[in-house]
Protein backbone atom coordinates (compact mmCIF):
# COMPACT_ATOMS: atom_id res chain seq x y z
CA UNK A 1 8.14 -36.37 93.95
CA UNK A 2 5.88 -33.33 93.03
CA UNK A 3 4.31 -31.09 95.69
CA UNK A 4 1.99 -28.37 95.28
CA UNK A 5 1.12 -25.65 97.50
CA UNK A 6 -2.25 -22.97 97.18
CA UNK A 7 -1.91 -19.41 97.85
CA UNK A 8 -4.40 -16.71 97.37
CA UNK A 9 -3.02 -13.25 96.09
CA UNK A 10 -3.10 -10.38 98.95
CA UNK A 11 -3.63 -6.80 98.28
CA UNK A 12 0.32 -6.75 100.15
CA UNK A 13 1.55 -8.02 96.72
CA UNK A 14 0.71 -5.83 93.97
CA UNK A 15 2.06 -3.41 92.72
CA UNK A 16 1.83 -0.34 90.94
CA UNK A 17 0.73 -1.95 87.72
CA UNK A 18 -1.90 -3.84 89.50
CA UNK A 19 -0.63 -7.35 89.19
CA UNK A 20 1.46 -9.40 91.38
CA UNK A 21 5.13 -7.97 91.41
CA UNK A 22 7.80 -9.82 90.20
CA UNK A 23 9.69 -10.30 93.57
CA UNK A 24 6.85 -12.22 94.78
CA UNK A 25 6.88 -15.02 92.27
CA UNK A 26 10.56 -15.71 94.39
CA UNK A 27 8.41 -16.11 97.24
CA UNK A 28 5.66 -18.29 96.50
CA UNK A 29 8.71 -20.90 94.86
CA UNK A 30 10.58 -20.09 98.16
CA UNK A 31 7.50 -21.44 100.24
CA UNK A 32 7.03 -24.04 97.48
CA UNK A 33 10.64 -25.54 98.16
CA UNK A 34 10.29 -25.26 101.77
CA UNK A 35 7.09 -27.47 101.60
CA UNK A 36 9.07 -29.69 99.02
CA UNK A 37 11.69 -30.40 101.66
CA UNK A 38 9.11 -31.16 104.10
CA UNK A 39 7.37 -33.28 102.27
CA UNK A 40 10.56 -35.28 101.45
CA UNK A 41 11.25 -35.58 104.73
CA UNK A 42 14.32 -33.16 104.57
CA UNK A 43 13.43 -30.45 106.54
CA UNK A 44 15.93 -27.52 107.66
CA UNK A 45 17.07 -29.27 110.74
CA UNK A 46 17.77 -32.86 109.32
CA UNK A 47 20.54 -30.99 106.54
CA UNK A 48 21.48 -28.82 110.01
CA UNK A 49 21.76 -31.90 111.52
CA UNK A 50 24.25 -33.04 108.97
CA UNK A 51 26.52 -30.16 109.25
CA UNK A 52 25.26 -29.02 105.65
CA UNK A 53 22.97 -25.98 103.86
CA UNK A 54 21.71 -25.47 101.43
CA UNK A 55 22.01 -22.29 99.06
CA UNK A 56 20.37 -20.66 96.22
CA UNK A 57 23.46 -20.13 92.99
CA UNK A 58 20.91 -19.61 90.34
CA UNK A 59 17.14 -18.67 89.07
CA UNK A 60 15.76 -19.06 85.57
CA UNK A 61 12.59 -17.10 85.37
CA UNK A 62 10.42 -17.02 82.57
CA UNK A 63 6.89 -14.43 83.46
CA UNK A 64 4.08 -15.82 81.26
CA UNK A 65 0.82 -14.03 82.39
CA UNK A 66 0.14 -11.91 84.91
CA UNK A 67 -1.69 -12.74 87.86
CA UNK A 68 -4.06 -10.58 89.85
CA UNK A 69 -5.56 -9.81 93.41
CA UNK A 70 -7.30 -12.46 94.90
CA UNK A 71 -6.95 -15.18 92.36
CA UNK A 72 -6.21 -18.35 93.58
CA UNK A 73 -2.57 -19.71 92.41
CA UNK A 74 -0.78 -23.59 92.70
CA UNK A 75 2.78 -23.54 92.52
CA UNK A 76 4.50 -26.61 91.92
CA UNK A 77 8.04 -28.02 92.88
CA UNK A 78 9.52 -31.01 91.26
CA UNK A 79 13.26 -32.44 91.42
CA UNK A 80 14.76 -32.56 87.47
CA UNK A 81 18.33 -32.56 87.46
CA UNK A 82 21.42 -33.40 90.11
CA UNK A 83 24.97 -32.61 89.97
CA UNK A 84 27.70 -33.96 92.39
CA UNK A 85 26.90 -30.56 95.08
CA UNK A 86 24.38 -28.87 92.89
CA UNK A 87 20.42 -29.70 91.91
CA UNK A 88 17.81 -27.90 90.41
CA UNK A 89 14.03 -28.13 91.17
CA UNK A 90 11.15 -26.75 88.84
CA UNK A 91 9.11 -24.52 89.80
CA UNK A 92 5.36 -23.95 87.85
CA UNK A 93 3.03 -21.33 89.12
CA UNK A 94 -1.45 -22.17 87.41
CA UNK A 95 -3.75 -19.55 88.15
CA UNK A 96 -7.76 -21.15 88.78
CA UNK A 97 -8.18 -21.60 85.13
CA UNK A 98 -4.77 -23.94 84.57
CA UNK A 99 -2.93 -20.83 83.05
CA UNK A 100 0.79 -21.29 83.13
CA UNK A 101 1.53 -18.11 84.94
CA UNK A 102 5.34 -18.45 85.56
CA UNK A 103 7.69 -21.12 85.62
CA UNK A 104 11.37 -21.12 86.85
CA UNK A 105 14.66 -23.64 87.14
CA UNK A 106 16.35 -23.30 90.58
CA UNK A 107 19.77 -24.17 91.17
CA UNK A 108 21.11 -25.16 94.37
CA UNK A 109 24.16 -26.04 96.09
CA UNK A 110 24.82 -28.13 99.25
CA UNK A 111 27.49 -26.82 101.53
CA UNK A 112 29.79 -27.33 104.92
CA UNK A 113 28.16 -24.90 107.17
CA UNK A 114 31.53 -24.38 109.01
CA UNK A 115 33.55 -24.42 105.72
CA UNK A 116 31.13 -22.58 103.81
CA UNK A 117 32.22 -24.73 100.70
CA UNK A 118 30.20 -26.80 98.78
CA UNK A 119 29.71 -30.74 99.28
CA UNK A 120 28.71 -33.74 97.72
CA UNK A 121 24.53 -34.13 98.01
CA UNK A 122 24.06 -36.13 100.89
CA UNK A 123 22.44 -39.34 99.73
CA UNK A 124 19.21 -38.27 101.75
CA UNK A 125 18.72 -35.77 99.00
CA UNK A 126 20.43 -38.19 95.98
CA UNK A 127 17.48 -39.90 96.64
CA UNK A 128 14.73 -37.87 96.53
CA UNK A 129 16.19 -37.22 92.59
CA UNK A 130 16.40 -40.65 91.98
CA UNK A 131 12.76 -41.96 93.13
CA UNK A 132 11.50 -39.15 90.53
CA UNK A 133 13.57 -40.74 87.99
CA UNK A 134 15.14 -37.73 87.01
């Protein structure tokens, strides 16, 4: 499953160089995967629930065109690739005129929140990867 979110750039996120600084594409993904989860039905509390977390081991970043105050921005999450305790989901950021603005692979790991050691996806998850035929 793909989910988008829309954001509108505040004055809070540029920076000197009067675009949006590079810290901030993090966070729009970050809200992206949080809405991701939601919409899969896997929200913080059901992994919680489950005894497991999940944590951030990697981010592939690639900056393609800057993006100003004000514009209008959809980023994009999408499930591509599972491992036995690790996934990664794509991120894609459009400005207003469908301009790729950045894009990014982020890897994840489930763990044993007591253990703090990493664990086989539960299948809750599996099968969010599987339904998107990746």
């Amino acid at each position: 499953m793909k989910t988008k979110i829309m954001i509108e750039v505040r004055p809070t996120e540029i920076d000197n160089m009067g675009h949006v600084n590079n810290a901030k594409y993090l966070e729009y993904m970050e809200w992206s995967r949080e809405d991701w989860y939601n919409k899969s039905h896997l929200p913080f509390q059901t992994f919680a629930d489950m005894g497991i977390g999940t944590v951030t081991v990697h981010i592939s970043i690639n900056y393609r065109k800057e993006a100003t105050l004000g514009q209008h921005l959809t980023i994009s999450t999408e499930p591509i690739r599972i491992g036995r305790s690790s996934y990664v989901l794509k991120h894609e950021i459009v400005n207003e005129k469908d301009e790729l603005v950045a894009d990014a692979e982020v890897t994840s790991v489930t763990i044993d929140l007591a253990l703090r050691k990493s664990v086989a996806l539960p299948e809750q998850l599996r099968t969010r990867f599987q339904s998107s035929g990746s």
